[in-house]
PDB file of N, CA and C in Angstrom:
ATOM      1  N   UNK A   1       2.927 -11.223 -11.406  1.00  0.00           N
ATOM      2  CA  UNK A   1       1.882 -10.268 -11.078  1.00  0.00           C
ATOM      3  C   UNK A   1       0.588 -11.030 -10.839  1.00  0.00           C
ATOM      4  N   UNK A   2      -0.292 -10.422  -9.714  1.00  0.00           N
ATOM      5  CA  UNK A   2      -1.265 -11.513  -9.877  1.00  0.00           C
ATOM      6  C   UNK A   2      -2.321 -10.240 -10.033  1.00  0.00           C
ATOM      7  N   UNK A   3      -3.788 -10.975 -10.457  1.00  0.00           N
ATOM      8  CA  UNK A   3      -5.256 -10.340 -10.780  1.00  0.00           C
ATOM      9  C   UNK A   3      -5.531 -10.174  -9.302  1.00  0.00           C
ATOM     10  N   UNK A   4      -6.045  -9.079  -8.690  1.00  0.00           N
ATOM     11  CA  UNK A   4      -6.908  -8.933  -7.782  1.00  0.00           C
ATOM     12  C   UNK A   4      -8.423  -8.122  -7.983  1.00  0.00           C
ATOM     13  N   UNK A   5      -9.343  -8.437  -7.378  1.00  0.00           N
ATOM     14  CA  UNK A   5     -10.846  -7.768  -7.382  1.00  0.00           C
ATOM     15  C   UNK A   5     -10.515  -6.622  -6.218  1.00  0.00           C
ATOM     16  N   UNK A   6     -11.804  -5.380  -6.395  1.00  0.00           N
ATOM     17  CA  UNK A   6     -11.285  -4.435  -5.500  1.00  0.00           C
ATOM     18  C   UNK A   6     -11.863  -5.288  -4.133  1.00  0.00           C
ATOM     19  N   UNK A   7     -12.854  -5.863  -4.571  1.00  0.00           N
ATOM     20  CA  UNK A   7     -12.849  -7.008  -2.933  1.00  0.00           C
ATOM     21  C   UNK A   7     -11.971  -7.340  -1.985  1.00  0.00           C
ATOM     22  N   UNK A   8     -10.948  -8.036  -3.134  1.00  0.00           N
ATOM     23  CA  UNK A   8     -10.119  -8.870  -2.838  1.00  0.00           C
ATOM     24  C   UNK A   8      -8.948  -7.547  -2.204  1.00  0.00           C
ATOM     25  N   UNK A   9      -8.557  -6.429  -2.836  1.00  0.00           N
ATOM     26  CA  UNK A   9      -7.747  -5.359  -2.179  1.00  0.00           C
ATOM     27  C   UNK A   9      -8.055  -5.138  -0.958  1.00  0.00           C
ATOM     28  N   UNK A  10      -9.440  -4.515  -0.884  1.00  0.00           N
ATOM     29  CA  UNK A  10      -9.633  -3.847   0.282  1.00  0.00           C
ATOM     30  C   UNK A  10     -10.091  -5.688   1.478  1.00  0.00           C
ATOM     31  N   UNK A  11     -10.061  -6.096   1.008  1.00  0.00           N
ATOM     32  CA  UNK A  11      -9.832  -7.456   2.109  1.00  0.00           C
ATOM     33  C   UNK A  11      -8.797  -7.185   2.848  1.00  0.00           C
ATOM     34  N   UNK A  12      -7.582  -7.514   1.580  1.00  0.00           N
ATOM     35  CA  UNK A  12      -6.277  -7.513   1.993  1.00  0.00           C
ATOM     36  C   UNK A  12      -5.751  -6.216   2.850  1.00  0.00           C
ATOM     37  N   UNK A  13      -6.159  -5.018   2.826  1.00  0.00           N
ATOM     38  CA  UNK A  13      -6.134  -4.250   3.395  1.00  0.00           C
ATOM     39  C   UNK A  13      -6.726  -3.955   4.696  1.00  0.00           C
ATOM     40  N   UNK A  14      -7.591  -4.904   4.655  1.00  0.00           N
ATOM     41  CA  UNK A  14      -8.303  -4.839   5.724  1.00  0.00           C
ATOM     42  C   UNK A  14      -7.707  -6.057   6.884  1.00  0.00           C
ATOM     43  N   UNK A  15      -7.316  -6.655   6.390  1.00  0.00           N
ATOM     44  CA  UNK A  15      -6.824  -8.078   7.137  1.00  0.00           C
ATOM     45  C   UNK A  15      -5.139  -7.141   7.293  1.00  0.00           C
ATOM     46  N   UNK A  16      -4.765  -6.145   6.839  1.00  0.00           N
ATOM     47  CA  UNK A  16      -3.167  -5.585   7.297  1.00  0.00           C
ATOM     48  C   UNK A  16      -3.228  -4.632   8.485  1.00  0.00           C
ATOM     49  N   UNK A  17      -4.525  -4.185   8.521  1.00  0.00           N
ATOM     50  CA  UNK A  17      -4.992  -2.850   9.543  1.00  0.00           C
ATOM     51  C   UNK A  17      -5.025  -3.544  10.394  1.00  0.00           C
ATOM     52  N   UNK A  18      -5.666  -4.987  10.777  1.00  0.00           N
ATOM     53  CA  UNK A  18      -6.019  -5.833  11.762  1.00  0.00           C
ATOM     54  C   UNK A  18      -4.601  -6.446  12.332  1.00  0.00           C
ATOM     55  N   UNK A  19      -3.610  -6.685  11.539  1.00  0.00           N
ATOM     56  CA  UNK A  19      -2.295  -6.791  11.989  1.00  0.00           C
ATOM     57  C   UNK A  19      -1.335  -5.912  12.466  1.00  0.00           C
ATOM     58  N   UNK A  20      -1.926  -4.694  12.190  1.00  0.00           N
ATOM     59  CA  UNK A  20      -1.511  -3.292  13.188  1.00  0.00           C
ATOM     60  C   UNK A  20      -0.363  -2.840  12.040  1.00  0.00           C
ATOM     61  N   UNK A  21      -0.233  -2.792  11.032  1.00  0.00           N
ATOM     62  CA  UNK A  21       0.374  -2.433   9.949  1.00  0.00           C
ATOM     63  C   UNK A  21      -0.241  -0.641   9.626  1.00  0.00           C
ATOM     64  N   UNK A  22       0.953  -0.186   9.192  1.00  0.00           N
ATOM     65  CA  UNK A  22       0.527   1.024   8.739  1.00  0.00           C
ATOM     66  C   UNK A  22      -0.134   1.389   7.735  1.00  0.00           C
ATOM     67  N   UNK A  23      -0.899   2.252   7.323  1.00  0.00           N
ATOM     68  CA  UNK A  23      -1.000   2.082   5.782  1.00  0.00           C
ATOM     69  C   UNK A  23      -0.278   2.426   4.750  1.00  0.00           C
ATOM     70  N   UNK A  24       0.882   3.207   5.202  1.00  0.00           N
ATOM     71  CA  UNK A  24       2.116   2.963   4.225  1.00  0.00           C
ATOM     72  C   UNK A  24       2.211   1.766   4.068  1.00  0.00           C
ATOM     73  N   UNK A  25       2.424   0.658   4.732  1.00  0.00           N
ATOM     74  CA  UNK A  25       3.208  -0.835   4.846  1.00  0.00           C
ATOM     75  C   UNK A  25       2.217  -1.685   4.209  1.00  0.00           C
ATOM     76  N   UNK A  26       1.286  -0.858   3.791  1.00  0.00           N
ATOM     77  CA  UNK A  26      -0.355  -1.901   3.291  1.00  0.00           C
ATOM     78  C   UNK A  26      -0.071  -2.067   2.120  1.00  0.00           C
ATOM     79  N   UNK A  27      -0.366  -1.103   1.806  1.00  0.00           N
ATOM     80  CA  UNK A  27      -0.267   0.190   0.567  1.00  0.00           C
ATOM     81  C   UNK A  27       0.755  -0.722  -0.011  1.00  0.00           C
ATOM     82  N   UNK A  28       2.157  -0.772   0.092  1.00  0.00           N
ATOM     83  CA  UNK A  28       3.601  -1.126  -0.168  1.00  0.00           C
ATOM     84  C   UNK A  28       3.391  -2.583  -0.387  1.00  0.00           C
ATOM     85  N   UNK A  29       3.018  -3.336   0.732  1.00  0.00           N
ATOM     86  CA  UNK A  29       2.737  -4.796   0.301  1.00  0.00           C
ATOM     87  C   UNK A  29       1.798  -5.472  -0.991  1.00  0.00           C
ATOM     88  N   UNK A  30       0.985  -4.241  -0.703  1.00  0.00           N
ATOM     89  CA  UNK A  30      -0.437  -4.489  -1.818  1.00  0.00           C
ATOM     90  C   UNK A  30       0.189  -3.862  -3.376  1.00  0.00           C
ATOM     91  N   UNK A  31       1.046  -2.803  -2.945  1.00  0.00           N
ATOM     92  CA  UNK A  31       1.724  -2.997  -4.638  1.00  0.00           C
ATOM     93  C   UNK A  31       2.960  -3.999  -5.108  1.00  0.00           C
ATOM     94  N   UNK A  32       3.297  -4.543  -3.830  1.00  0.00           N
ATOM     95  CA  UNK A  32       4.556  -5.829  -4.530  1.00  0.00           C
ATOM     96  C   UNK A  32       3.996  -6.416  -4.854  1.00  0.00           C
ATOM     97  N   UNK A  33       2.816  -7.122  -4.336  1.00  0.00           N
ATOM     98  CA  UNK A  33       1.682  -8.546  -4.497  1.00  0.00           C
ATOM     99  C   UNK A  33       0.882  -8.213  -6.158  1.00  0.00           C
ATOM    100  N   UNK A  34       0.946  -7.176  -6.165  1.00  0.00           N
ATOM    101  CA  UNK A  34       0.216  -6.597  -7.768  1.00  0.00           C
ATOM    102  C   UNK A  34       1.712  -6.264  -8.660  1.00  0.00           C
ATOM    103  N   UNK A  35       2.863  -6.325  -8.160  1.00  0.00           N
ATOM    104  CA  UNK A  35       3.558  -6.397  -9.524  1.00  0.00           C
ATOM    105  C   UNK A  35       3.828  -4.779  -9.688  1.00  0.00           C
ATOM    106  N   UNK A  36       3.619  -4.130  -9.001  1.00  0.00           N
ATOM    107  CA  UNK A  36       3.564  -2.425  -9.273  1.00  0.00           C
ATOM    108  C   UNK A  36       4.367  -2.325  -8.590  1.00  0.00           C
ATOM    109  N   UNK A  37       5.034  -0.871  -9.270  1.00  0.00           N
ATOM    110  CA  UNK A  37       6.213   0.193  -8.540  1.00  0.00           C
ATOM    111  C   UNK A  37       5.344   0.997  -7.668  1.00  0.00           C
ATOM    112  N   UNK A  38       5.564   1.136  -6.350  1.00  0.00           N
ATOM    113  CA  UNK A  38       4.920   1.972  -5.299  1.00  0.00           C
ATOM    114  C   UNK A  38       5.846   3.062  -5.217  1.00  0.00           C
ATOM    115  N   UNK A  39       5.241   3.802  -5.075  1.00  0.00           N
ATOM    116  CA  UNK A  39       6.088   5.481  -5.523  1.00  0.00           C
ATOM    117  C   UNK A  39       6.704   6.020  -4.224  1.00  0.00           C
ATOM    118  N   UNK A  40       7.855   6.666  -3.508  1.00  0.00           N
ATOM    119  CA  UNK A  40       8.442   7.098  -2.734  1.00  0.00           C
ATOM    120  C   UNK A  40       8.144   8.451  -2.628  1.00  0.00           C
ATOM    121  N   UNK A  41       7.517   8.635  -1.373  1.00  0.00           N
ATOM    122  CA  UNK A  41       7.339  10.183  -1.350  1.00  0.00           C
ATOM    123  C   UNK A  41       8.062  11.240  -0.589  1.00  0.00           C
ATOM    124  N   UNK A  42       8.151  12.225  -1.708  1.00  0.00           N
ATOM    125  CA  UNK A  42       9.408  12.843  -0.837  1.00  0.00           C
ATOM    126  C   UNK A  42       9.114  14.173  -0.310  1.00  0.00           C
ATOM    127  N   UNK A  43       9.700  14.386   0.864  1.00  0.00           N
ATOM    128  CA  UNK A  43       9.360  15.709   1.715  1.00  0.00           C
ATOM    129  C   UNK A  43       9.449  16.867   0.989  1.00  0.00           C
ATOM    130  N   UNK A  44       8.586  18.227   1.077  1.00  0.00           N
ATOM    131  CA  UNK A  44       8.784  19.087   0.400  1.00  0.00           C
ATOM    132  C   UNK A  44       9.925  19.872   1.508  1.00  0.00           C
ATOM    133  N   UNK A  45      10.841  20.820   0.848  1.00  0.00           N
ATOM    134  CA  UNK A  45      11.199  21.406   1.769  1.00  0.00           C
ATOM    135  C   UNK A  45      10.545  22.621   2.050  1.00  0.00           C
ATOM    136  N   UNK A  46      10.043  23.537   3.056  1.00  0.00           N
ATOM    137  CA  UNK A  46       9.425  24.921   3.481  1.00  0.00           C
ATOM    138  C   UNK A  46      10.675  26.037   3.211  1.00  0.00           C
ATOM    139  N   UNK A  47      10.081  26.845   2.658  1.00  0.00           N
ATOM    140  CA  UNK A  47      10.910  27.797   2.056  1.00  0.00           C
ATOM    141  C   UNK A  47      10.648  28.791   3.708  1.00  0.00           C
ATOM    142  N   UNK A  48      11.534  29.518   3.813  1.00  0.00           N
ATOM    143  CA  UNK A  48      11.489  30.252   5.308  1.00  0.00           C
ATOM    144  C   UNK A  48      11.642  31.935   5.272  1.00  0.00           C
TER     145      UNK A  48
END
């Protein structure tokens, strides 16, 4: 796991937008690099 500053996040985030990355795929990278479980989100279904 490593320490990051929110600097240092929104850098990294900022240097992923510039690589044409989604921000799902930011998001996802920036929680492997921190050691965190990034949560899967799941569709609601519409009741009809």
């Amino acid at each position: 796991m490593e320490d990051m500053t929110k600097e240092e996040m929104q850098r990294f985030l900022n240097r992923e937008a510039e690589k044409g990355s989604t921000e799902y795929e930011a998001l996802k990278a920036l929680a492997d690099i921190l050691g965190i479980e990034f949560p899967e989100l799941k569709q609601k279904k519409r009741a009809e």
